[in-house]
N, C-alpha and C. Protein backbone atom coordinates (compact mmCIF):
# COMPACT_ATOMS: atom_id res chain seq x y z
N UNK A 1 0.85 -1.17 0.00
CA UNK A 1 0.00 0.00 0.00
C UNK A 1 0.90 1.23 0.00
N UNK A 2 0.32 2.21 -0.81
CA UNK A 2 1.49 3.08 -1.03
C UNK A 2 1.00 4.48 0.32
N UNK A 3 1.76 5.62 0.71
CA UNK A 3 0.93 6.73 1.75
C UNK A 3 1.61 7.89 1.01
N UNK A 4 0.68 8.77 1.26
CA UNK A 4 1.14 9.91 0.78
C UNK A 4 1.26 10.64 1.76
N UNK A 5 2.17 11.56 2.28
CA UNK A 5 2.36 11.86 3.46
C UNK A 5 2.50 13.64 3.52
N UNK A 6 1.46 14.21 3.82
CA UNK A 6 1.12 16.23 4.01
C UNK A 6 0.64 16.51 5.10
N UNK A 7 1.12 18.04 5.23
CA UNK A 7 0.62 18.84 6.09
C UNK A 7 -0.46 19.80 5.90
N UNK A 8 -0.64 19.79 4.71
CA UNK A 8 -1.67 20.71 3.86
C UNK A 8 -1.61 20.44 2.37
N UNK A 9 -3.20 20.88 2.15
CA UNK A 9 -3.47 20.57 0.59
C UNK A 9 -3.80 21.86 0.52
N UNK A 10 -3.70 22.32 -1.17
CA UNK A 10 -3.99 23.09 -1.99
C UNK A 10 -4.23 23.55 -3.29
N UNK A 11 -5.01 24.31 -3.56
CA UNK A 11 -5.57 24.66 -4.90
C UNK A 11 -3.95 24.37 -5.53
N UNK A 12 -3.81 23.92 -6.86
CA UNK A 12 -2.53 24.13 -7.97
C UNK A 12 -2.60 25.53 -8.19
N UNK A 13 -3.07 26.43 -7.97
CA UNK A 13 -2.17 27.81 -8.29
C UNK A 13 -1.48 28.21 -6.61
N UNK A 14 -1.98 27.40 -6.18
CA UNK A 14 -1.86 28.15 -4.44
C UNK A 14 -2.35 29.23 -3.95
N UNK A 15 -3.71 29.34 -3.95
CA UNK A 15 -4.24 30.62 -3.64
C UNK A 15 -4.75 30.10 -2.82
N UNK A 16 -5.08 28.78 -2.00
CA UNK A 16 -6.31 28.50 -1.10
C UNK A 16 -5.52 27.53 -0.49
N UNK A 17 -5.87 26.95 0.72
CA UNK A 17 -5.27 25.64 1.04
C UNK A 17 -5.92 25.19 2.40
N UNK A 18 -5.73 24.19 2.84
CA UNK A 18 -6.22 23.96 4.23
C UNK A 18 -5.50 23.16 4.71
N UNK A 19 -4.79 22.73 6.43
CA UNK A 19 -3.99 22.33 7.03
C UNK A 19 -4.86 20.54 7.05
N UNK A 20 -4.37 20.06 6.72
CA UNK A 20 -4.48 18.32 6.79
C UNK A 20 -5.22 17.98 8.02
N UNK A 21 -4.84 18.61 9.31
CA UNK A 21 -5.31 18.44 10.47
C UNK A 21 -7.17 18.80 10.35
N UNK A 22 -7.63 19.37 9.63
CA UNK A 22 -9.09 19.32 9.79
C UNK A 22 -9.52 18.69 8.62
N UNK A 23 -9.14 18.08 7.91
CA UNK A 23 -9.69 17.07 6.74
C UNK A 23 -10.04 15.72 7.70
N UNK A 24 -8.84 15.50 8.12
CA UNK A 24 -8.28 14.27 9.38
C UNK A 24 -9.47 14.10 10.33
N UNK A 25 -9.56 15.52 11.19
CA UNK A 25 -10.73 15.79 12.38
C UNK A 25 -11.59 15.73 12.12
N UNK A 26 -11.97 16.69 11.03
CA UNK A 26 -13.38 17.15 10.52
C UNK A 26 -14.55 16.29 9.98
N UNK A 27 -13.87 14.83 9.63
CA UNK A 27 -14.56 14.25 8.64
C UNK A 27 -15.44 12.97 9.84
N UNK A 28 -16.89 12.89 9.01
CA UNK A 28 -17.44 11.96 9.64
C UNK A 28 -16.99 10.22 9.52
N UNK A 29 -16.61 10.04 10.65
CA UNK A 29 -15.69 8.61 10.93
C UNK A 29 -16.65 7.64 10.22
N UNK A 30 -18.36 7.55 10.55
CA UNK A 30 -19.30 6.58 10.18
C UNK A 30 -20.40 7.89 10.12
N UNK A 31 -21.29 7.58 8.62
CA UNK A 31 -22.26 7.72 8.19
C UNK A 31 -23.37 6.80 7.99
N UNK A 32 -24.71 6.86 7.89
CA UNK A 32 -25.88 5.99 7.57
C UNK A 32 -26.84 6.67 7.76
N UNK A 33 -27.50 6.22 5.97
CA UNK A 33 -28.77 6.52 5.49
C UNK A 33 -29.45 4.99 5.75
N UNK A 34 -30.96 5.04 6.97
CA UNK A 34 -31.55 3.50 6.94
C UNK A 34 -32.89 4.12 6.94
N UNK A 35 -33.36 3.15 6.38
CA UNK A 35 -35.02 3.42 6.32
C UNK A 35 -35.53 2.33 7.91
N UNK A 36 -36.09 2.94 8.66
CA UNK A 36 -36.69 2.62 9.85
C UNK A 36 -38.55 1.55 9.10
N UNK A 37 -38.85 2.13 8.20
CA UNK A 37 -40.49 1.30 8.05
C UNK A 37 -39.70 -0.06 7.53
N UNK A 38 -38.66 -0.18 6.59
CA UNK A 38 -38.35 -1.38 6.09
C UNK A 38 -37.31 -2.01 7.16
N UNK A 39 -37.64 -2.19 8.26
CA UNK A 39 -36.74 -2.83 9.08
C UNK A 39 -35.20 -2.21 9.68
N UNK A 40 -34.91 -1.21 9.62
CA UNK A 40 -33.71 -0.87 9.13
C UNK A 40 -32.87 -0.90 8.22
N UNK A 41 -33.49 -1.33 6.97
CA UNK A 41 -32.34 -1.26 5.84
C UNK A 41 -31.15 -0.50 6.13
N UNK A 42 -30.34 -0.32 5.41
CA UNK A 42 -29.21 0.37 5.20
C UNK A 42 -29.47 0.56 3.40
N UNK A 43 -29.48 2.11 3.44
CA UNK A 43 -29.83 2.53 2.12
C UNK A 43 -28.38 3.61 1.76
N UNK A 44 -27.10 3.21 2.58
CA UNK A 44 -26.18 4.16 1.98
C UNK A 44 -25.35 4.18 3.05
N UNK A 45 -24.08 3.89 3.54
CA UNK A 45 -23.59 3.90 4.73
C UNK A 45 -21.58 3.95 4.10
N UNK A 46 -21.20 4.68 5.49
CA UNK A 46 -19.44 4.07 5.62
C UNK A 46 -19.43 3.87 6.92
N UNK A 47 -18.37 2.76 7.02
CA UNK A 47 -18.02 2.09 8.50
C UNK A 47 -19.31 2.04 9.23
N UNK A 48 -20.10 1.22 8.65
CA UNK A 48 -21.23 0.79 9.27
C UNK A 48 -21.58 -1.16 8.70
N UNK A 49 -21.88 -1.59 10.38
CA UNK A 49 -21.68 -2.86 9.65
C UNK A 49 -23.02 -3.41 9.97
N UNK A 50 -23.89 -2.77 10.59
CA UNK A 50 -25.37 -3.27 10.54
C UNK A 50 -25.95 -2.25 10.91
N UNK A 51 -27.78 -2.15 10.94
CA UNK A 51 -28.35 -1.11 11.54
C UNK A 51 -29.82 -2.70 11.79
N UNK A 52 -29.74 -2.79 13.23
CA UNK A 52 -30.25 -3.37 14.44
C UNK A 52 -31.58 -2.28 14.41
N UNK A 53 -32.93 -2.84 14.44
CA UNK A 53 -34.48 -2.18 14.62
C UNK A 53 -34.56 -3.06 15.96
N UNK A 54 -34.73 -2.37 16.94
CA UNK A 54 -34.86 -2.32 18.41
C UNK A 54 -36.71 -1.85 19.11
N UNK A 55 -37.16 -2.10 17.65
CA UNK A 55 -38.74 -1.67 18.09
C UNK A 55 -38.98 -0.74 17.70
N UNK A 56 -39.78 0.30 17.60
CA UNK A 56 -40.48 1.74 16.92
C UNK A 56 -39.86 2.53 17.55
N UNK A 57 -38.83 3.51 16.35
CA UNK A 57 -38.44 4.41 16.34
C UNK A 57 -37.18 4.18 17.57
N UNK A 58 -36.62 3.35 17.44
CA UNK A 58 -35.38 2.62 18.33
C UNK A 58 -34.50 2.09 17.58
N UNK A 59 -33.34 2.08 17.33
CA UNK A 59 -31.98 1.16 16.60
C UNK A 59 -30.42 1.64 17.09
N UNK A 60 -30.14 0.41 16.59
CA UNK A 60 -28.76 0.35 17.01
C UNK A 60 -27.54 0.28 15.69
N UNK A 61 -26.84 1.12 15.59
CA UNK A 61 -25.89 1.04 14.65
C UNK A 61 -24.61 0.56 14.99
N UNK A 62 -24.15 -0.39 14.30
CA UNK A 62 -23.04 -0.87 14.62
C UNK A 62 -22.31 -0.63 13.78
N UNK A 63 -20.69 -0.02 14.39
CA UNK A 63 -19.12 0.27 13.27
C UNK A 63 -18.57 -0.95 13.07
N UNK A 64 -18.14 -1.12 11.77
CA UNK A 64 -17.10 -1.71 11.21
C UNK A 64 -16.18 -1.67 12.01
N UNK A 65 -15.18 -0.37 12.15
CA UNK A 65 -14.39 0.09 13.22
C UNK A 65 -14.61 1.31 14.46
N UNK A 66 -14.40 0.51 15.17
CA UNK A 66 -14.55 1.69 16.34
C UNK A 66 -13.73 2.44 16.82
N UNK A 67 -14.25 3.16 17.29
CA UNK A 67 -13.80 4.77 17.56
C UNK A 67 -12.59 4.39 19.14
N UNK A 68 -11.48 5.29 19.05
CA UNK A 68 -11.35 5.26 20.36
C UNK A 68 -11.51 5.53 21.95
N UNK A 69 -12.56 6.57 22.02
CA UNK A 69 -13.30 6.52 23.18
C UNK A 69 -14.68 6.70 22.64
N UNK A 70 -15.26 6.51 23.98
CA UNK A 70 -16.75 6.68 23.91
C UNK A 70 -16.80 8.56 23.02
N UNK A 71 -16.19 9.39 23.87
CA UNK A 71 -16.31 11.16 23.50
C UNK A 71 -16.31 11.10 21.72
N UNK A 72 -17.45 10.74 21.63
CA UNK A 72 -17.64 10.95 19.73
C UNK A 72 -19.23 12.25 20.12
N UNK A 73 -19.27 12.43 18.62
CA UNK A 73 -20.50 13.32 18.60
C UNK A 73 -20.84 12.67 17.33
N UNK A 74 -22.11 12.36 18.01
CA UNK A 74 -23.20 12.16 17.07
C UNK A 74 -23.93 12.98 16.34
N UNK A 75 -24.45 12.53 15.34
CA UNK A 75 -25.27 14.21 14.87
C UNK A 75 -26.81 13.22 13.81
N UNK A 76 -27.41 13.71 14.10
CA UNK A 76 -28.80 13.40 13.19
C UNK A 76 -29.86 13.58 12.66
N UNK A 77 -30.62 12.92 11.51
CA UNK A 77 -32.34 13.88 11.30
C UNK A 77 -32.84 12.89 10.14
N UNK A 78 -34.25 13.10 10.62
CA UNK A 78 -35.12 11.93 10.02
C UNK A 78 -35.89 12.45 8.76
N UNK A 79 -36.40 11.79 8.25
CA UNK A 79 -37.48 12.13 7.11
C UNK A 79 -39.15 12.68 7.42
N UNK A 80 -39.40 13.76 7.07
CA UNK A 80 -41.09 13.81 7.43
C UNK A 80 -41.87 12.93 6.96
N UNK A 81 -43.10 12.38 7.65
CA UNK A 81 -44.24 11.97 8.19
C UNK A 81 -45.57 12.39 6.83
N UNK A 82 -45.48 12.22 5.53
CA UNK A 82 -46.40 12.85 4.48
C UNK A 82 -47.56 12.79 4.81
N UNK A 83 -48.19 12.09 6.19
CA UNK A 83 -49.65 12.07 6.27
C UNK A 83 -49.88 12.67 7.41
N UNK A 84 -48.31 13.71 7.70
CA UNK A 84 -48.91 14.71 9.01
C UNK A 84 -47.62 15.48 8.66
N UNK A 85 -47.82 16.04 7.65
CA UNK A 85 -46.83 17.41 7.19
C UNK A 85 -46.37 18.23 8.47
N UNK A 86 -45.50 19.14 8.33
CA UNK A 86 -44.89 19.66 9.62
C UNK A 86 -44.91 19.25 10.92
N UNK A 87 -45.08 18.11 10.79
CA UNK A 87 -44.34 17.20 12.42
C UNK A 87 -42.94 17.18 12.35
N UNK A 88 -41.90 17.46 13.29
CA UNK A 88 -40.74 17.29 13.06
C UNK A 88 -40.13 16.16 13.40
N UNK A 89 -39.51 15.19 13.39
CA UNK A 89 -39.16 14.15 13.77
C UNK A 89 -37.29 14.51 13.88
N UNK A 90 -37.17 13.92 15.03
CA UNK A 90 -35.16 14.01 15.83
C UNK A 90 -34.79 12.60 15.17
N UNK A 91 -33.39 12.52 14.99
CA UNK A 91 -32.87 11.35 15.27
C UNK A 91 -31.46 11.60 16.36
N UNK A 92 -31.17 11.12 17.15
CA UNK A 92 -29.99 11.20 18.20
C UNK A 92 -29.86 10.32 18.95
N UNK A 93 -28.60 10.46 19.81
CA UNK A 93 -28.30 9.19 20.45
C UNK A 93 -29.36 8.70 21.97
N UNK A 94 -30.00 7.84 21.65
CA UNK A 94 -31.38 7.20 22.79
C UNK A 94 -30.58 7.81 24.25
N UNK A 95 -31.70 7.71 25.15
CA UNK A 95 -31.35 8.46 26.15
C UNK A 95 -30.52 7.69 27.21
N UNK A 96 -30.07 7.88 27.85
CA UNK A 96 -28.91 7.35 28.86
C UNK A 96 -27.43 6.64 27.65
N UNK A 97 -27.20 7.82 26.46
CA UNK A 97 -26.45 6.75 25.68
C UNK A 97 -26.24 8.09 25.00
N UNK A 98 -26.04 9.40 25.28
CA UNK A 98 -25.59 10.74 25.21
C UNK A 98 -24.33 10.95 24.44
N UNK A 99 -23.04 10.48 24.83
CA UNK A 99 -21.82 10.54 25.07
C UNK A 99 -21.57 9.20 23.75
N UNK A 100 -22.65 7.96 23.23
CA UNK A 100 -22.29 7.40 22.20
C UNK A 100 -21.60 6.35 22.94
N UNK A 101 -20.83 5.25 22.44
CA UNK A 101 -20.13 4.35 22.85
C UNK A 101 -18.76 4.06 21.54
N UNK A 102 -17.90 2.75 21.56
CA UNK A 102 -16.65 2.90 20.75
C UNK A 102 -17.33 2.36 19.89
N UNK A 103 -18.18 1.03 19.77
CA UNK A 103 -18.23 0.07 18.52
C UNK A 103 -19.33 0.30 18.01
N UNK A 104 -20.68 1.31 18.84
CA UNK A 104 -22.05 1.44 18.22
C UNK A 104 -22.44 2.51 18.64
N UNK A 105 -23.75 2.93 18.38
CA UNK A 105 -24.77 3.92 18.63
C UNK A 105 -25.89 3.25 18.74
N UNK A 106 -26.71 3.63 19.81
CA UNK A 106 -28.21 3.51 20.09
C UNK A 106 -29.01 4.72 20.02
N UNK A 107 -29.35 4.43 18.56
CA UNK A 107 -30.66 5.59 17.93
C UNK A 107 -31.87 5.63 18.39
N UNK A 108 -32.45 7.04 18.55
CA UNK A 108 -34.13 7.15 19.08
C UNK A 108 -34.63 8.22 17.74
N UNK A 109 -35.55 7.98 17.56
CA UNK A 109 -36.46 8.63 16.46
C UNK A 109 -37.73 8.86 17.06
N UNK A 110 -37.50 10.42 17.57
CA UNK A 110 -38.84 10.90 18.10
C UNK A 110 -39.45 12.05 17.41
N UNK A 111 -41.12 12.07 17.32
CA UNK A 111 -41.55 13.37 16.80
C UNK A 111 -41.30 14.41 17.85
N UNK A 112 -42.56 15.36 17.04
CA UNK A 112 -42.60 16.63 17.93
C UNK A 112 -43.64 16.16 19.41
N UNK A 113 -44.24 15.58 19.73
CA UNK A 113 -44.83 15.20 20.68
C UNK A 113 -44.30 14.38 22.06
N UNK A 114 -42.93 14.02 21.61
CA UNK A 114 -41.77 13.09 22.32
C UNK A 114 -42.42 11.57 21.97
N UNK A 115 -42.92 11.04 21.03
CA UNK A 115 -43.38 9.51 21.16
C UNK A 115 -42.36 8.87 20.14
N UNK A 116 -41.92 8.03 20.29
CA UNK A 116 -41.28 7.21 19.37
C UNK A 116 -41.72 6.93 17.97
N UNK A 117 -41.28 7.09 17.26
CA UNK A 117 -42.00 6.40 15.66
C UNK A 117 -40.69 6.47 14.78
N UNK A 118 -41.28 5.42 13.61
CA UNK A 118 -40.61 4.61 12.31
C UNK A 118 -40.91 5.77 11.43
N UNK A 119 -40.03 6.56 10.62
CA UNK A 119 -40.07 7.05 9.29
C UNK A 119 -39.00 7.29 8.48
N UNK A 120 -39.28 7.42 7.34
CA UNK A 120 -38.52 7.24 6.52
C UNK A 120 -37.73 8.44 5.91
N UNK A 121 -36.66 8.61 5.27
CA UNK A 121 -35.11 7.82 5.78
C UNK A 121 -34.86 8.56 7.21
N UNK A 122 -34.00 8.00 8.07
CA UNK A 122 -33.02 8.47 8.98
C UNK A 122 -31.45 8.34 8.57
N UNK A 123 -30.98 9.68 9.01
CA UNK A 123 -29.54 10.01 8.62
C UNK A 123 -29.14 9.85 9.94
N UNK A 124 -27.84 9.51 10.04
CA UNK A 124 -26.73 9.60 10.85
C UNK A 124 -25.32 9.44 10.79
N UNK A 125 -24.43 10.86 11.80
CA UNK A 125 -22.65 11.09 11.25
C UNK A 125 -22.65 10.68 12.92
N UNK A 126 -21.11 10.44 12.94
CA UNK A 126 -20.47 10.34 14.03
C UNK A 126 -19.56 10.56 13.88
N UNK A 127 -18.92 11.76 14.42
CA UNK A 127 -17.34 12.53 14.46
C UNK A 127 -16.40 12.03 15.81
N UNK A 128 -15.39 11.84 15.21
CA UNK A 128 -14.39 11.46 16.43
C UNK A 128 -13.42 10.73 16.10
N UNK A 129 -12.87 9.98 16.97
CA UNK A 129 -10.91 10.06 16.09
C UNK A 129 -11.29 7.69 16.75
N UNK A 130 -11.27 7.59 15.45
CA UNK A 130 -11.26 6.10 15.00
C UNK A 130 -10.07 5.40 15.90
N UNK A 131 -10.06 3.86 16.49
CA UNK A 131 -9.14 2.95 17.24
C UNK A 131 -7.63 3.12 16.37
């Protein structure tokens, strides 16, 4: 395997550039697009090696590779509800499970009312520095 080894990239004329260190940081470690009505599919994912349906509007995502501490940030958001327009629906990490863990995430998908529910698609990133 060959490495290419920088401290910064930049435009070829050199007018722009950015330090390597936030390409590195910045980037989401694990992504996933799953549809919650079809079971959890996985409709688009990196470093994701299943997405676990834990009951309505509940799942569990599991990494390929895990992160080295729990201190990741999660980030998320679901699809609207077409037979109840402007409901908002969350996706984030289920409650007592804040802070995320190394090898997974436990997802909650709640509307605007706080009740749990299945809709379609849910997104989810997780930032943080990989094992």
């Amino acid at each position: 395997m060959s490495t290419l080894r920088t401290n910064r990239i930049e435009l070829g004329d050199g007018s722009q550039g950015v330090d390597i260190s936030y390409i590195v940081n910045g980037s989401a470690k694990v992504w996933a697009k799953f549809l919650p009505l079809s079971g959890g599919t996985i409709d688009g994912s990196f470093n994701v090696s299943s997405v676990v349906d834990g009951g309505v509007g509940k799942f569990t995502i599991n990494y390929t590779n895990a992160f080295s501490s729990a201190q990741n940030a999660p980030i998320g958001s679901a699809g609207m509800n077409s037979t109840a327009p402007g409901e908002l629906y969350t996706v984030g990490a289920a409650q007592g499970d804040v802070s995320g863990q190394t090898a997974l995430l436990h997802v909650a998908n709640i509307n605007d009312a706080g009740s749990y529910i299945d809709t379609n698609p849910c997104f989810c990133n997780v930032l943080g520095d990989l094992a």
